[in-house]
C-alpha atoms as a PDB file:
ATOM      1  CA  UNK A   1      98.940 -40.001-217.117  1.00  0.00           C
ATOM      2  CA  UNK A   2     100.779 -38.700-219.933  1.00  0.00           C
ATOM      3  CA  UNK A   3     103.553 -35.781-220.262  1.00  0.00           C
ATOM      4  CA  UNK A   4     101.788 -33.316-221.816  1.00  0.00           C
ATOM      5  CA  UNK A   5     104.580 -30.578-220.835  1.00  0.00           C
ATOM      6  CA  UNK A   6     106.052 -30.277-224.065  1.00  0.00           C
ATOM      7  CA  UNK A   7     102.591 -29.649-226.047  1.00  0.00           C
ATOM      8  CA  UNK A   8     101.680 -27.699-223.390  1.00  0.00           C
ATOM      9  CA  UNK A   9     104.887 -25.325-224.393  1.00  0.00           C
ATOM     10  CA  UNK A  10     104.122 -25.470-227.933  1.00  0.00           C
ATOM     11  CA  UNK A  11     100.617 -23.828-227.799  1.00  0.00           C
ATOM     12  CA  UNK A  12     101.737 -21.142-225.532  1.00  0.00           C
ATOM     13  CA  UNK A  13     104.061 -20.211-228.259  1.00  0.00           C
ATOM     14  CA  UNK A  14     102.458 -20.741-230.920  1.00  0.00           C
ATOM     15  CA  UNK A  15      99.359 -18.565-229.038  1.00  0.00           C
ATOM     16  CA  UNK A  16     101.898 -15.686-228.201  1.00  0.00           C
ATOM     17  CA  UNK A  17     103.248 -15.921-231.680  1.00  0.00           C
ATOM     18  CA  UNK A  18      98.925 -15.025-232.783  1.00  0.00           C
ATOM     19  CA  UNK A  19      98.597 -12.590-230.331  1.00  0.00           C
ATOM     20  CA  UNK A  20     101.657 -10.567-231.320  1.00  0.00           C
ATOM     21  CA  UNK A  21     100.609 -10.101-234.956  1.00  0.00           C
ATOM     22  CA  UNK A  22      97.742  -7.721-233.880  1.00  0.00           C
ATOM     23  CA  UNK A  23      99.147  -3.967-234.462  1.00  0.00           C
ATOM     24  CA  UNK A  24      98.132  -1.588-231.613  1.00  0.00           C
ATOM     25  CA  UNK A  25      96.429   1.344-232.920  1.00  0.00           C
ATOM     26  CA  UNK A  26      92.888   2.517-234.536  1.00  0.00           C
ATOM     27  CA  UNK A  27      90.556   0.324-236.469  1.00  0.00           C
ATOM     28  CA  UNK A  28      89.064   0.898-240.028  1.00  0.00           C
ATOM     29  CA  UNK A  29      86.993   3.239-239.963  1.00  0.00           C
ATOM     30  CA  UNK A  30      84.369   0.972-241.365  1.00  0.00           C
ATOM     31  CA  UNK A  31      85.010  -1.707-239.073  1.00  0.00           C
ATOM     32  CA  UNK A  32      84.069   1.160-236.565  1.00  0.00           C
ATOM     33  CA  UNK A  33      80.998   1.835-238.644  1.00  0.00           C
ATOM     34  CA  UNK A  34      79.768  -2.307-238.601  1.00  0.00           C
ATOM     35  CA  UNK A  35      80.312  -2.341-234.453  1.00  0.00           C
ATOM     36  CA  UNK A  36      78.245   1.052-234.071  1.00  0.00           C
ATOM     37  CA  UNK A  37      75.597   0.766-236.579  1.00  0.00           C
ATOM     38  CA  UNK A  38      73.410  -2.055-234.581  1.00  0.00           C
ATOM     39  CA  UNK A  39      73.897  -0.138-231.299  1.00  0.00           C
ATOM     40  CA  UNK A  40      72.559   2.591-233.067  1.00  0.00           C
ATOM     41  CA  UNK A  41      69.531   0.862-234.677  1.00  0.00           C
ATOM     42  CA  UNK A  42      68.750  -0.283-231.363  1.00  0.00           C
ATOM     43  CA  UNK A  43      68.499   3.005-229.873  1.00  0.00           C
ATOM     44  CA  UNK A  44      66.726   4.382-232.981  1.00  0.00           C
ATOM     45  CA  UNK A  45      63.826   1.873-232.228  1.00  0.00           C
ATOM     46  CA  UNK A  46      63.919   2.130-228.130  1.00  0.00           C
ATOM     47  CA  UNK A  47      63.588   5.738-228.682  1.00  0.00           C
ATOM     48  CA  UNK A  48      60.534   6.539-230.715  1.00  0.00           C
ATOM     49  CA  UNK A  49      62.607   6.520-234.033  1.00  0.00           C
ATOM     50  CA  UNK A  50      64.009   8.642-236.576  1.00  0.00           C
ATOM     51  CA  UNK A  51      61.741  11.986-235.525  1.00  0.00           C
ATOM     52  CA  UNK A  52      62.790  11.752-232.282  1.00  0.00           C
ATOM     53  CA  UNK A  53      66.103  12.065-232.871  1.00  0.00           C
ATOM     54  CA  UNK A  54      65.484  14.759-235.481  1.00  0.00           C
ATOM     55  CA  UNK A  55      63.572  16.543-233.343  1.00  0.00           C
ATOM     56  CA  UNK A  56      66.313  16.489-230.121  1.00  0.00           C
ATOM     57  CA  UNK A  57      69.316  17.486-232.963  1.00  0.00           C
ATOM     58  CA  UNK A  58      66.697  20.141-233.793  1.00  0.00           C
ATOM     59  CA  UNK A  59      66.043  21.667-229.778  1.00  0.00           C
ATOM     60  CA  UNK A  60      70.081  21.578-229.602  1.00  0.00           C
ATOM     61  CA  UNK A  61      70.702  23.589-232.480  1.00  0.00           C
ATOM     62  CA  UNK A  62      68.297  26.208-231.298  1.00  0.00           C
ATOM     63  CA  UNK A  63      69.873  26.253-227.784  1.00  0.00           C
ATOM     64  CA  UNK A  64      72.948  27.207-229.677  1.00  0.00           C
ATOM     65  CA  UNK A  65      71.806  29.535-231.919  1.00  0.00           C
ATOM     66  CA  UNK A  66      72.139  28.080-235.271  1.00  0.00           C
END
């Protein structure tokens, strides 16, 4: 078999060195957007659509007065 140690070694530091250029913290706002928007769709349609929702937004604000 062969010594694969040393490679080993190098892509374990060369992964950390990848990993460790992410910043911690809050994405673009319309990177947020792009992940949510499907999600939404898909709800949209499972729903009954765009007068469904209307209508909910609609008994809420009543509720509250407005």
């Amino acid at each position: 078999m062969a010594y694969t140690a040393p490679r080993t070694a190098i892509r374990t530091r060369e992964r950390g060195a990848f990993t460790a250029e992410r910043r911690p913290g809050r994405r673009h706002p319309l990177v947020a957007t792009a992940m949510v928007l499907p999600l939404a769709a898909l709800l949209v349609y499972a729903f009954g659509g765009w007068e469904a929702v209307v209508t909910q937004a609609s008994s809420v604000g009543v509720m509250l007065g407005r």
